[in-house]
Each structure stands twice: as structure tokens, then as C-alpha cells.
C-alpha atoms as a PDB file:
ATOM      1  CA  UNK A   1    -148.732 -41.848 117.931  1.00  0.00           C
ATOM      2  CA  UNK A   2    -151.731 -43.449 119.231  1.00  0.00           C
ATOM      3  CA  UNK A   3    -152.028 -46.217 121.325  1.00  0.00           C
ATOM      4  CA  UNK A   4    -154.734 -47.989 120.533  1.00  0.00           C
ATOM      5  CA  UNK A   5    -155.870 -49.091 116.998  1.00  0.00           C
ATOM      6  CA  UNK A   6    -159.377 -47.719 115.956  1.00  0.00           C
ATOM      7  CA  UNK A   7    -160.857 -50.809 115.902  1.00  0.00           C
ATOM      8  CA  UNK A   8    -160.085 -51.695 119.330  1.00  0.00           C
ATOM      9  CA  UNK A   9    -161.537 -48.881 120.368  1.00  0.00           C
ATOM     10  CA  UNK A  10    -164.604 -49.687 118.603  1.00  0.00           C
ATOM     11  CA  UNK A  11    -164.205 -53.285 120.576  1.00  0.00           C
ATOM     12  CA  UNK A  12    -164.435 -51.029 123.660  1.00  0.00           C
ATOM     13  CA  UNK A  13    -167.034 -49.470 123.043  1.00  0.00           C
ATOM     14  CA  UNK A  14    -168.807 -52.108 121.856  1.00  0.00           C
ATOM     15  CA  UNK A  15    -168.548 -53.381 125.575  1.00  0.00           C
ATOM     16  CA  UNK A  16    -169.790 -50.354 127.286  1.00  0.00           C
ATOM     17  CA  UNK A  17    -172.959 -50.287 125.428  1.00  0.00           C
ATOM     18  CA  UNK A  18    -172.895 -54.138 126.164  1.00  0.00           C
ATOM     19  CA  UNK A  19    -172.591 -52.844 130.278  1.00  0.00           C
ATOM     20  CA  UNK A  20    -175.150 -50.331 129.733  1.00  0.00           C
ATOM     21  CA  UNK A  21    -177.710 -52.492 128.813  1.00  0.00           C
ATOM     22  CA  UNK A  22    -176.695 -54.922 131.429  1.00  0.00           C
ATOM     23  CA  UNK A  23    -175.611 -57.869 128.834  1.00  0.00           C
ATOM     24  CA  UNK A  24    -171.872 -57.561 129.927  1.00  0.00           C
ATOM     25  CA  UNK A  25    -170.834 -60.506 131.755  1.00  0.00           C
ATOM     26  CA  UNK A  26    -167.135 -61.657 133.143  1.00  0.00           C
ATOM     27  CA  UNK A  27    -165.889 -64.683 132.951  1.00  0.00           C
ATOM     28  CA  UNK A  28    -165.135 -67.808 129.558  1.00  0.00           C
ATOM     29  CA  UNK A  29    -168.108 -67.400 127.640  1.00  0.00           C
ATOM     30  CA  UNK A  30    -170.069 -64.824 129.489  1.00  0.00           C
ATOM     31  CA  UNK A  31    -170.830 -67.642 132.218  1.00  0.00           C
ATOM     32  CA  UNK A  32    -169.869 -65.036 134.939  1.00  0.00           C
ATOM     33  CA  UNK A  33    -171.900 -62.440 136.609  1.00  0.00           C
ATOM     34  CA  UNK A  34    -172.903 -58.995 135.227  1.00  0.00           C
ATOM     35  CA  UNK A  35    -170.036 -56.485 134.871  1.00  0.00           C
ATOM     36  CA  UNK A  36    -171.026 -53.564 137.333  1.00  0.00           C
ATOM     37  CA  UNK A  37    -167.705 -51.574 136.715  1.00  0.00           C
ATOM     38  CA  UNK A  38    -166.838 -49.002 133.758  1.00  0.00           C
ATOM     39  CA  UNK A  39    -162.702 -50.233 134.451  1.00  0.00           C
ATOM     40  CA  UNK A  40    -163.968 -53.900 134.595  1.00  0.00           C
ATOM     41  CA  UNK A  41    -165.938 -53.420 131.029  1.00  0.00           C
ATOM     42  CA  UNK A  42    -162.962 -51.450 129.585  1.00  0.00           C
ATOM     43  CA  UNK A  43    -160.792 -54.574 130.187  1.00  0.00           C
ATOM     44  CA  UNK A  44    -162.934 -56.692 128.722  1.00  0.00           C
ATOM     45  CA  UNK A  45    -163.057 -54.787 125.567  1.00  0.00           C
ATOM     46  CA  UNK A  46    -159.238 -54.874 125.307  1.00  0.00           C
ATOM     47  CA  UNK A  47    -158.749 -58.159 126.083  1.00  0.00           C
ATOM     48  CA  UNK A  48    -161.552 -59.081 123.147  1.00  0.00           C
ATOM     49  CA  UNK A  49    -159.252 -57.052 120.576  1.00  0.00           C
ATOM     50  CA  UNK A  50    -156.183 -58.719 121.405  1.00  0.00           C
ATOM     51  CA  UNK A  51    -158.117 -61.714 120.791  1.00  0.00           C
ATOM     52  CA  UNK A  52    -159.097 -60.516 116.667  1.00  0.00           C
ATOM     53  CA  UNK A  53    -154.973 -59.375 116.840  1.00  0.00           C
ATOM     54  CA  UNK A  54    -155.710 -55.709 116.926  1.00  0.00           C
ATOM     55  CA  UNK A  55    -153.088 -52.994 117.778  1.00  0.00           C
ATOM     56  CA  UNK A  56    -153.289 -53.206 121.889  1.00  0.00           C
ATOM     57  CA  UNK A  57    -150.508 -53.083 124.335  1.00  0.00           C
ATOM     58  CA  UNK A  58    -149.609 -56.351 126.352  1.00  0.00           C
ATOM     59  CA  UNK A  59    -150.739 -55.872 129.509  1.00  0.00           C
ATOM     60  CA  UNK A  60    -148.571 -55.507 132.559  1.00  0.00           C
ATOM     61  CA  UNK A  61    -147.460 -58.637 134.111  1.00  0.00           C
ATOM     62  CA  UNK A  62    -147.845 -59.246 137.767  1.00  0.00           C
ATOM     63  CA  UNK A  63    -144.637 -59.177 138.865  1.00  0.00           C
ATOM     64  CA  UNK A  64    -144.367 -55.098 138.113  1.00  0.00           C
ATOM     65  CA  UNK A  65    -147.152 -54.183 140.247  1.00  0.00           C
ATOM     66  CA  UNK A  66    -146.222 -55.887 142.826  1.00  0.00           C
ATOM     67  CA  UNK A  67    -142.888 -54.032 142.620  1.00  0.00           C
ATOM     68  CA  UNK A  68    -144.814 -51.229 142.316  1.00  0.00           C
ATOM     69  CA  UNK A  69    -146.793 -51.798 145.679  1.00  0.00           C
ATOM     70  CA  UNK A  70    -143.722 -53.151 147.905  1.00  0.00           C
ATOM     71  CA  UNK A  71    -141.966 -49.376 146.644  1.00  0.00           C
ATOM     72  CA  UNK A  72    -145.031 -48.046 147.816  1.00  0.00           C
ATOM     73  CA  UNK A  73    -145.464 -49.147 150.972  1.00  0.00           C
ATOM     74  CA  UNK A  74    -141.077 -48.757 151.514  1.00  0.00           C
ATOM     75  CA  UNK A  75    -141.203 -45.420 151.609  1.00  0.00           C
ATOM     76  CA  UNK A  76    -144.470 -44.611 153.212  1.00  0.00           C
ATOM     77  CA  UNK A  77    -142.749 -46.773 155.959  1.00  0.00           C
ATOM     78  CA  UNK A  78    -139.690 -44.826 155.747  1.00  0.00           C
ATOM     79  CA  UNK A  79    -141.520 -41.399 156.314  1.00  0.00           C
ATOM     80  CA  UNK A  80    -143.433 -42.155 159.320  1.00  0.00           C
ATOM     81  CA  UNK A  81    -140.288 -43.117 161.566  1.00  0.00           C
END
């Protein structure tokens, strides 16, 4: 089963040729800078498809990468001592 809808990907894509030409900017209404990074341009595609309601995952909240990163640094702690 695929994750992504065809048409987001096409919203992706549509950003990276946006990034390629130097276009791409971050921020509410492209008032930000130029988007420099291929994960930064990515993102923005994505987050432009859940906008039109295509099929795209949520993305993750806060809250579990921060769990992630306190795991993380737990047992890196744990294996030094």
C-alpha cells in the first residue's frame, strides 16, 4: 500500500523544481528566505498537499520526538558508566 497519494507526490515535486530554480521560499506566503535544503523543500511539498486534502500522513507531533531524543540520550548515558 502506498503512502503517499500520486498527486502529492506530484506536489513534491513540484517543489523541488521550485528549489532548483531557486523560487522556493519558507515561510506564509513565500515571505521567507530561499529554501537551500532538499529535506526542507520535501516538507514543503507535503505540507502544500495536505493543504488541497490529498492522501498524506499527519505529521509527528512534538511530543514523540522528544521521547525519542530523551531515550536516546538514556541509554547512551547508561553505556558509558
Amino acid at each position: 500500500m502506498a503512502r503517499y497519494s500520486r498527486s502529492a507526490g506530484k506536489d513534491v515535486e513540484r517543489a523541488m523544481h521550485k528549489k532548483k530554480k531557486g523560487t522556493l521560499r519558507s515561510g506564509r506566503g513565500g515571505k521567507g528566505g530561499k529554501v537551500k535544503s532538499r529535506k526542507q523543500a520535501i516538507a514543503i511539498g507535503l505540507s502544500e498537499a495536505r493543504k488541497k486534502g490529498k492522501k498524506v500522513p499527519s505529521k509527528r507531533s512534538s511530543k514523540r520526538k522528544s521521547s525519542r531524543k530523551s531515550k536516546k540520550r538514556k541509554s547512551s548515558r547508561k553505556s558509558k558508566t
